[in-house]
Protein backbone atom coordinates (compact mmCIF):
# COMPACT_ATOMS: atom_id res chain seq x y z
CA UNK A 1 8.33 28.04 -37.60
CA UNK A 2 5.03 26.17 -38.22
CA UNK A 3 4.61 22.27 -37.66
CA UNK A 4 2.27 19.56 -38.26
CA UNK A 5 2.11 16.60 -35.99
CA UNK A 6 0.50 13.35 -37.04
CA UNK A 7 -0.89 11.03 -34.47
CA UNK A 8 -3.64 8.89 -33.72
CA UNK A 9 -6.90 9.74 -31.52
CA UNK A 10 -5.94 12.89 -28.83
CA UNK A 11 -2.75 13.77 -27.75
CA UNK A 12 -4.03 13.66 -23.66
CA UNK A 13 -4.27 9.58 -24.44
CA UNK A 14 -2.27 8.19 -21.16
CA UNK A 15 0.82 6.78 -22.64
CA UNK A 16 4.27 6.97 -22.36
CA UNK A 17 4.45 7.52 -26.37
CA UNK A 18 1.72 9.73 -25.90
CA UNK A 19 3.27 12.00 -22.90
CA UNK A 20 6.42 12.18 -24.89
CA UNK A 21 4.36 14.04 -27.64
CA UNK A 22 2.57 16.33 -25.44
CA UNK A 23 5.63 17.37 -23.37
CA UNK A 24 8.11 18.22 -26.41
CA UNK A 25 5.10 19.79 -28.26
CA UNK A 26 4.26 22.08 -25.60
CA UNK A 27 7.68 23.07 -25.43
CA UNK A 28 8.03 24.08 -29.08
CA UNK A 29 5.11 26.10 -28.48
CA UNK A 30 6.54 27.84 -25.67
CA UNK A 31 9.31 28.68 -27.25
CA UNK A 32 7.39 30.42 -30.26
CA UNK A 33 6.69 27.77 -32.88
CA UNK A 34 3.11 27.40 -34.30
CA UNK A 35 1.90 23.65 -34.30
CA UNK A 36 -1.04 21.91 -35.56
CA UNK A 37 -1.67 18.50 -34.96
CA UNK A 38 -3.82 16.65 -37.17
CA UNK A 39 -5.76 13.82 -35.08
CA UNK A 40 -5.96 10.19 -37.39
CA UNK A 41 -9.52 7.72 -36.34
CA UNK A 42 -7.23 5.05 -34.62
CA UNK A 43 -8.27 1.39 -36.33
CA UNK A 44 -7.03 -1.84 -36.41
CA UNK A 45 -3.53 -2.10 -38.22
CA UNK A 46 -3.85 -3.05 -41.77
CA UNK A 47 -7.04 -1.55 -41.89
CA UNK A 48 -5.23 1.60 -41.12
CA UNK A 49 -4.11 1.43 -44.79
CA UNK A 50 -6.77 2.38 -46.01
CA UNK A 51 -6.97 5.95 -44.96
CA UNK A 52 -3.22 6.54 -47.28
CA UNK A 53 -6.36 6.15 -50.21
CA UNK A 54 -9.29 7.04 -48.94
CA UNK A 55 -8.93 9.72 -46.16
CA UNK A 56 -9.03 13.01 -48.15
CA UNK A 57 -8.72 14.93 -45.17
CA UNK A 58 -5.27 13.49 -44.35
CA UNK A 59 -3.95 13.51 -47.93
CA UNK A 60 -4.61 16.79 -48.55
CA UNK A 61 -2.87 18.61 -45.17
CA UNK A 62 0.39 16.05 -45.91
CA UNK A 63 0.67 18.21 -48.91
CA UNK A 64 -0.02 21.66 -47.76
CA UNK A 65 3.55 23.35 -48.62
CA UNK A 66 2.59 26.15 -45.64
CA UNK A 67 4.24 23.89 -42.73
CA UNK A 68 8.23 24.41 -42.37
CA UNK A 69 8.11 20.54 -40.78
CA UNK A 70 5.80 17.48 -40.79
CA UNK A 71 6.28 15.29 -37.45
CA UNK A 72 4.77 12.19 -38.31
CA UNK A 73 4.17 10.06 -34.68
CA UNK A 74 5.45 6.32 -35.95
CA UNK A 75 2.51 4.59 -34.30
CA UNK A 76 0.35 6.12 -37.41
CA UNK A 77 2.40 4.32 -40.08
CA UNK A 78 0.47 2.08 -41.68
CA UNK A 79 -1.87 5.46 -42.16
CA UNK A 80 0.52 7.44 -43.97
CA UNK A 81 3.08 5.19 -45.69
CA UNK A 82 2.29 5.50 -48.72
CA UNK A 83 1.72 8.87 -48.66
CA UNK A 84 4.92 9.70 -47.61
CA UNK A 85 6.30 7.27 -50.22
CA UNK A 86 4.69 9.65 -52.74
CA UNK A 87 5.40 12.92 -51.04
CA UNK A 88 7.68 15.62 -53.11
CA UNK A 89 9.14 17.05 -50.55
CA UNK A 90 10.47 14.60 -48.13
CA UNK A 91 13.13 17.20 -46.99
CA UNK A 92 10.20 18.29 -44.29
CA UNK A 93 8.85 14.92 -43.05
CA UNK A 94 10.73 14.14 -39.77
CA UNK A 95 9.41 10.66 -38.22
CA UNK A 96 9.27 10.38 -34.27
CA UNK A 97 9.86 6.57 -33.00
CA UNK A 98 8.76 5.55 -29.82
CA UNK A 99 9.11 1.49 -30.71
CA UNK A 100 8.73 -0.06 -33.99
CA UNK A 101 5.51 -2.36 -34.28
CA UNK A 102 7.55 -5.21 -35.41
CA UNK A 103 9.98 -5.31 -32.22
CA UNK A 104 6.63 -6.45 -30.72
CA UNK A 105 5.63 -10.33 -30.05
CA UNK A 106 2.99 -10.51 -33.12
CA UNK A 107 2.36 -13.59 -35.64
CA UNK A 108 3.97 -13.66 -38.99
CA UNK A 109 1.78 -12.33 -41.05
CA UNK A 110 1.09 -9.29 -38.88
CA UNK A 111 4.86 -8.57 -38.66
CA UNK A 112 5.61 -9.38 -42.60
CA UNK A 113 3.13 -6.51 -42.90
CA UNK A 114 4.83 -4.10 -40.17
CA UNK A 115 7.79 -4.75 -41.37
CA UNK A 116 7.18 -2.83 -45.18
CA UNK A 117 5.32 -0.39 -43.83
CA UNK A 118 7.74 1.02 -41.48
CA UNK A 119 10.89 0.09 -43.45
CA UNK A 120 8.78 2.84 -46.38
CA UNK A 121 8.08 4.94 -43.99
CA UNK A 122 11.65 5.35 -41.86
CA UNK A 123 13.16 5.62 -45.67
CA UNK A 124 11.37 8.11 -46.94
CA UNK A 125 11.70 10.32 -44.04
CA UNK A 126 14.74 12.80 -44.15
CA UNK A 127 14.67 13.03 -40.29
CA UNK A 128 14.48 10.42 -37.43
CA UNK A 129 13.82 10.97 -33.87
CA UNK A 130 14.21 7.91 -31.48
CA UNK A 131 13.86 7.60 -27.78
CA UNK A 132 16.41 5.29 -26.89
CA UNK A 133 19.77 3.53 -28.38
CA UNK A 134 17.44 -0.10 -28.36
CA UNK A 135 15.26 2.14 -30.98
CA UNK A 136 18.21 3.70 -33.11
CA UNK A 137 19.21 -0.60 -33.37
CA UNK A 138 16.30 -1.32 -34.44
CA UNK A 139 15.92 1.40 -36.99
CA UNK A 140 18.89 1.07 -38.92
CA UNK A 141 18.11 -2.30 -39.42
CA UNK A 142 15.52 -1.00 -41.57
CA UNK A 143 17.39 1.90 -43.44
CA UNK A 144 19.01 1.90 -46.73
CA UNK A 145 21.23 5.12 -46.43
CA UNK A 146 22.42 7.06 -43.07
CA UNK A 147 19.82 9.44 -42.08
CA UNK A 148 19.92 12.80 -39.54
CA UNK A 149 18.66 10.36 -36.40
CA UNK A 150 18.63 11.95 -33.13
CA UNK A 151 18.49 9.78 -30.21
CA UNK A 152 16.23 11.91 -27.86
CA UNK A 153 15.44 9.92 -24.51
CA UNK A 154 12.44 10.60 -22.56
CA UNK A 155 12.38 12.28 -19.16
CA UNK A 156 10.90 11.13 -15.90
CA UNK A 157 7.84 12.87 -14.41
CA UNK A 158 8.82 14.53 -11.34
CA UNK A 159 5.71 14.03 -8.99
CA UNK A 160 5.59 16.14 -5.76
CA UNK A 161 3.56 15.13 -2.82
CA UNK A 162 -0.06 14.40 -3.10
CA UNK A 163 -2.81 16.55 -1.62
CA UNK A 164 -5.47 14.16 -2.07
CA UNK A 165 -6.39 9.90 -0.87
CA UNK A 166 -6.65 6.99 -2.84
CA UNK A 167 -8.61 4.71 -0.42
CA UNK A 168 -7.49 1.25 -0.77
CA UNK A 169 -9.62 -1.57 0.15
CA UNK A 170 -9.74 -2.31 4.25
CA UNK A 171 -8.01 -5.65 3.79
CA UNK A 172 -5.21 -4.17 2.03
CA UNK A 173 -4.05 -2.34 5.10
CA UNK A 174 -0.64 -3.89 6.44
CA UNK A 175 0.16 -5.74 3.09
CA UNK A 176 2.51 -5.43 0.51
CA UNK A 177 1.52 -3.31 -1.83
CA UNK A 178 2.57 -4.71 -5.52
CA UNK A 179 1.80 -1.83 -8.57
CA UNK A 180 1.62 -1.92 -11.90
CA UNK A 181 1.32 1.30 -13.73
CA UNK A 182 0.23 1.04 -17.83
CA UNK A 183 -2.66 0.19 -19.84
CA UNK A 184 -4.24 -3.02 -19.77
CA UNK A 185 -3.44 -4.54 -22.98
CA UNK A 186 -1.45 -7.93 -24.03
CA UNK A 187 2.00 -5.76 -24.65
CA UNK A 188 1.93 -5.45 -20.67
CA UNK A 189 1.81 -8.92 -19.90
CA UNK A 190 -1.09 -8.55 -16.93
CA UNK A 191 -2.10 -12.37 -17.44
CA UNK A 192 1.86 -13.55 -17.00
CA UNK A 193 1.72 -11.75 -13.62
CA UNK A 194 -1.99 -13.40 -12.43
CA UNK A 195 -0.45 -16.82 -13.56
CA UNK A 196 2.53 -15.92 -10.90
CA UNK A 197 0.71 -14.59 -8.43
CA UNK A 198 -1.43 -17.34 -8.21
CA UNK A 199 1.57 -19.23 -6.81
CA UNK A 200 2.49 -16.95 -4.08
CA UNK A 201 -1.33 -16.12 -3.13
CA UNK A 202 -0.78 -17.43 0.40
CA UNK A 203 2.18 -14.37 0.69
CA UNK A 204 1.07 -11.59 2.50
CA UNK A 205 0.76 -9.26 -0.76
CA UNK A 206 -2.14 -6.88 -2.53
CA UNK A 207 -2.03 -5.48 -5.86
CA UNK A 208 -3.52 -2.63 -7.50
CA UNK A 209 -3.62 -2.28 -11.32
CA UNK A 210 -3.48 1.63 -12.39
CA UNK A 211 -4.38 1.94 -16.52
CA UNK A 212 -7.13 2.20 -19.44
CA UNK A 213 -8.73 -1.26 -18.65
CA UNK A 214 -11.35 -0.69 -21.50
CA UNK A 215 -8.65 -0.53 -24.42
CA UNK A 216 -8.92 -4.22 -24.97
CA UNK A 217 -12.28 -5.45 -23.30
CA UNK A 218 -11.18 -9.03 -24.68
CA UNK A 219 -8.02 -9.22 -22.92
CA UNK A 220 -9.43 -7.35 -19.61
CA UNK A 221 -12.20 -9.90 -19.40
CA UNK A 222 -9.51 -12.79 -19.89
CA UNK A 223 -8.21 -11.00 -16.66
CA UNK A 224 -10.92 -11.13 -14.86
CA UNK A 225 -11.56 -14.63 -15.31
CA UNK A 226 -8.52 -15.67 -14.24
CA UNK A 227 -8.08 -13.36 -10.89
CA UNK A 228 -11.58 -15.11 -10.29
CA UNK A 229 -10.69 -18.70 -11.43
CA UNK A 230 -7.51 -18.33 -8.66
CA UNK A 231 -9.94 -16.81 -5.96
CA UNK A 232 -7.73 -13.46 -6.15
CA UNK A 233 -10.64 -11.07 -6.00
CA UNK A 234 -10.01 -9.58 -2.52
CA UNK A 235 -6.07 -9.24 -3.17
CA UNK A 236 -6.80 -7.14 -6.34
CA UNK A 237 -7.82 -4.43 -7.62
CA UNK A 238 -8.31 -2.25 -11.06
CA UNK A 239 -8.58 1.52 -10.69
CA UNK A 240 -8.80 2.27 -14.06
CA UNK A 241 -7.71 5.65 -15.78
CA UNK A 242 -7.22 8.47 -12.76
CA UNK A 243 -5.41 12.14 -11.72
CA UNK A 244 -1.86 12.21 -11.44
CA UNK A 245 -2.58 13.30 -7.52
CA UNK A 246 -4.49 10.16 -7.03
CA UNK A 247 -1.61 7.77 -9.03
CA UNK A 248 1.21 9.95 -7.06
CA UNK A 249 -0.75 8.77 -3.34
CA UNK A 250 -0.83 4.89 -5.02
CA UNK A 251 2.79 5.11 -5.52
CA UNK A 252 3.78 6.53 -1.99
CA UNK A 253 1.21 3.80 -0.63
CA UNK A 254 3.07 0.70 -2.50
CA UNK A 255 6.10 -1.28 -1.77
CA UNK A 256 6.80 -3.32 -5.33
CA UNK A 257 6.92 -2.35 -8.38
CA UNK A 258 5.69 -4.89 -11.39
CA UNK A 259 6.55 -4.59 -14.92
CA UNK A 260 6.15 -7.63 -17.08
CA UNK A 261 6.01 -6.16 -20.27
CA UNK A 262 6.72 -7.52 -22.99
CA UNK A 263 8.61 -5.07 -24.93
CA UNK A 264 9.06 -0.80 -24.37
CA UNK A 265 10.73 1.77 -26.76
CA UNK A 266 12.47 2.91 -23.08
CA UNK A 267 10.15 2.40 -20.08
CA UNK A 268 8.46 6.08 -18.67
CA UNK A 269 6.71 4.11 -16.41
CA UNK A 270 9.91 2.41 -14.85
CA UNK A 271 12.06 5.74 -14.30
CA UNK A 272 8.85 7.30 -13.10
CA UNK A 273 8.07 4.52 -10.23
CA UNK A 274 11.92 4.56 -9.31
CA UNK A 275 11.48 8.00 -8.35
CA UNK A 276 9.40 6.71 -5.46
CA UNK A 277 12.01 4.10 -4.44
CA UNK A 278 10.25 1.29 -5.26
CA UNK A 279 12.45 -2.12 -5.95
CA UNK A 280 10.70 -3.79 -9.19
CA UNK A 281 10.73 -6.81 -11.03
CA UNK A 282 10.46 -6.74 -15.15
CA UNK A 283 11.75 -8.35 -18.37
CA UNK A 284 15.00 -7.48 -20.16
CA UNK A 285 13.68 -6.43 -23.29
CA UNK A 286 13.81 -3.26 -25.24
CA UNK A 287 15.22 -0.16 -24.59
CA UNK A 288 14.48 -1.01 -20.07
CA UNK A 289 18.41 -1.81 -19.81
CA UNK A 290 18.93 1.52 -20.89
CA UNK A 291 16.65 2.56 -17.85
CA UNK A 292 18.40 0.49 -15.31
CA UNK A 293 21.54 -0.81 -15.31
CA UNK A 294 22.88 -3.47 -12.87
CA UNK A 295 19.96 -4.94 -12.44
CA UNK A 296 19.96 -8.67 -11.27
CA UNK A 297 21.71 -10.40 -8.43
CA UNK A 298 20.73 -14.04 -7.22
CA UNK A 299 22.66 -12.90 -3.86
CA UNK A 300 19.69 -11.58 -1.87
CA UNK A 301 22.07 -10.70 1.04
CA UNK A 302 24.65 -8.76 -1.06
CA UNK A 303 22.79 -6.25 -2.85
CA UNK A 304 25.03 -3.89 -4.94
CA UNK A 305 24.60 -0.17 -4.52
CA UNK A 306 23.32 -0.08 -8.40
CA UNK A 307 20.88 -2.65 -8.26
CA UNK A 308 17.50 -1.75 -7.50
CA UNK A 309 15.25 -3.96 -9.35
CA UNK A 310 15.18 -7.37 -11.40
CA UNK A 311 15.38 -7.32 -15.16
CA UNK A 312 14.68 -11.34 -16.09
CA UNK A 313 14.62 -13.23 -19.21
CA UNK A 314 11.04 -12.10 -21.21
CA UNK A 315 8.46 -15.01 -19.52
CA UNK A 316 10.52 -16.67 -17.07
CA UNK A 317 8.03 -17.38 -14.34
CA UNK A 318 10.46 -19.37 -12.25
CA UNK A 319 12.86 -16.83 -12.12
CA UNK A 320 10.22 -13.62 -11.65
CA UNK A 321 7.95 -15.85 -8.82
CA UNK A 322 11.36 -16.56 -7.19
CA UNK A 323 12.27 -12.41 -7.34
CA UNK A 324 8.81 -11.36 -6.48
CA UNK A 325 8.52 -13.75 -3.83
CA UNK A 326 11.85 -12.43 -1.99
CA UNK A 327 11.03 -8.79 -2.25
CA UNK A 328 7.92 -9.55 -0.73
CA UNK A 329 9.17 -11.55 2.37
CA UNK A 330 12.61 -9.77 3.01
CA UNK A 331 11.36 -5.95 3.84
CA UNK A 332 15.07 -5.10 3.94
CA UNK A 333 15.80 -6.24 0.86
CA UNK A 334 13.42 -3.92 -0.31
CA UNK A 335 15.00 -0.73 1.80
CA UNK A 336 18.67 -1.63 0.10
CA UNK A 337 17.01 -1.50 -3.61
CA UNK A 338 14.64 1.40 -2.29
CA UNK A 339 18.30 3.63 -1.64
CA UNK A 340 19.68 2.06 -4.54
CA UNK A 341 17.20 4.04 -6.61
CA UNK A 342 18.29 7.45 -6.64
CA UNK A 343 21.73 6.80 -7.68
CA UNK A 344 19.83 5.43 -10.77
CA UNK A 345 17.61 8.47 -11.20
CA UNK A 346 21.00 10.35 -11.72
CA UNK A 347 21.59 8.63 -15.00
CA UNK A 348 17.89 9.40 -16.42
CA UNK A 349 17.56 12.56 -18.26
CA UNK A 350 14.58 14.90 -16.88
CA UNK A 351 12.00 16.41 -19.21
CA UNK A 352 14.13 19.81 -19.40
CA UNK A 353 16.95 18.14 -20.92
CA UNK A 354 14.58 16.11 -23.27
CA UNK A 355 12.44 19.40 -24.54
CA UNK A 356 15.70 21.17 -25.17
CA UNK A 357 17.32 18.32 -27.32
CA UNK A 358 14.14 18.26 -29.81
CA UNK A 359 14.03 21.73 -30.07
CA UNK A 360 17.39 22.32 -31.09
CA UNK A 361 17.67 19.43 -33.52
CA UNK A 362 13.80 20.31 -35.01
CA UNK A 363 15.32 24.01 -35.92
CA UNK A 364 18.57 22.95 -36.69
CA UNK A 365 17.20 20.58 -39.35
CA UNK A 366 14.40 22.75 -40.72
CA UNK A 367 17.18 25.25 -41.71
CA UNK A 368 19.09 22.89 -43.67
């Protein structure tokens, strides 16, 4: 079978979206199937539109009839819209949705946008691939007529033991470590988190920041200001992209988990830092629920054997200060969610499971 993949910029981009690709890719390869992926010049969103006119490259492989399927990567839809409003043959474009742009906190105008180009886009493809029942909601929303929509959710990474040493600063020896794993841009909320920690500074905490911090130089530089306007600098620190050996010795070395983001399709991250036992403290939005389950109890002495994190209303700082601040002072707290997390590993697919489920709906459709 051949296949064309769509996406933006290189498929090794560190993202959850991104790893999703790679991983379910890899394993229709394996497995015999010849794939091409054609790599879009990633721009700002409506000037995306442009290339559905004016990128000749683009236009011409959506129409080459020697690919059995076209996997179009959502995050490219204001790219292809309209060429897939045009497109004969619909029967072999199959869309993959990690979130939909306008589930995201954007201004009106922005969204009124989003919202046309993806509704075109999710109607004129004959297949659907979501990661997450939040995502399938979302989507149908959006669809005129029932479509073939698999809901395919994402594994968890399985990280073994490290063989090398992230050093951490001196002074962070005998702290808390807090961790937030994700690329610094305003989706992940980093400035909601400095304006908390700020309040607890005088806690006996450290916090490392693991991500792309040059994706939005802007926003990173906001960041900066702030951690220096609060006199943070010693009890922070940005590491920037790195190995997975390097990120697997920050997660052994930390104690917290952070995750303030304002929306996922499902949450890689989340499952992924779980798998380390470490308690967190997020937002109840998106698809996360469907991560974690049982996940908020005011009763600090009474923790459930399912609860093994904090999901809070999106923004509350009261509430996520109060959290944060009791994981940090109450180390057993933190050992009862720590246990608690396995039992919620158990419910999270693993990559095997994922890999299979696209394969056999990918074949089973192109035969149709």
């Amino acid at each position: 079978m051949r296949i064309l993949l769509v996406i933006y910029g290189n498929i090794n981009q560190i993202s959850g979206g991104y790893l999703y690709d790679k991983i379910v890719i890899e394993y229709l390869k394996k497995k015999g199937d010849m794939v091409d992926i054609f790599e879009i010049q990633p721009k700002f969103y409506l000037l995306s539109m442009f290339d559905n006119f004016f990128n000749k490259n683009l236009q011409k492989i959506l129409k080459n009839n020697n690919y059995d399927l076209i996997i179009i990567d959502e995050l490219v839809a204001p790219s292809v819209f309209f060429l897939i409003l045009i497109n004969k043959n619909k029967k072999k474009i199959l869309t993959l949705v990690h979130h939909l742009k306008i589930s995201e906190k954007i201004n009106f105008i922005f969204k009124f946008f989003a919202f046309f180009i993806e509704k075109i886009l999710l109607n004129n493809s004959e297949y659907l691939v979501v990661n997450s029942n939040t995502t399938l909601k979302i989507c149908k929303k959006l669809l005129k007529n029932d479509k073939k929509i698999l809901v395919c959710k994402p594994g968890y990474k399985i990280l073994t033991k490290s063989q090398k040493y992230y050093q951490l600063p001196s002074n962070f020896k005998d702290k808390v470590i807090l961790l937030s794993v994700g690329n610094v841009i305003k989706r992940k909320n980093h400035l909601f988190l400095i304006e908390c920690l700020k309040e607890i500074k005088n806690l006996d905490w450290a916090f490392i920041i693991v991500g792309n911090n040059n994706l939005n130089k802007n926003y990173t530089n906001k960041i900066l200001k702030k951690i220096k306007k609060y006199k943070l600098e010693k009890q922070i620190i940005f590491t920037g992209r790195i190995e997975d050996e390097y990120l697997i010795d920050i997660y052994q070395q930390s104690n917290i988990f952070v995750f303030p983001s304002l929306y996922e399709g499902y949450g890689i991250v989340l499952a992924e830092s779980l798998s380390f036992g470490l308690p967190f403290v997020g937002f109840d939005c998106g698809a996360l629920n469907e991560v974690v389950f049982d996940s908020f109890s005011r009763n600090y002495n009474n923790i459930s054997k399912n609860i093994c994190g904090f999901l809070l209303k999106r923004n509350d700082k009261k509430e996520f200060n109060e959290c944060l601040k009791n994981l940090i002072s109450n180390k057993e707290l933190r050992n009862k969610m720590s246990n608690n997390c396995e039992k919620i590993l158990q419910q999270i697919p693993d990559w095997d499971e994922t890999q299979k489920l696209f394969y056999d709906f990918v074949h089973r459709v192109s035969e149709i």
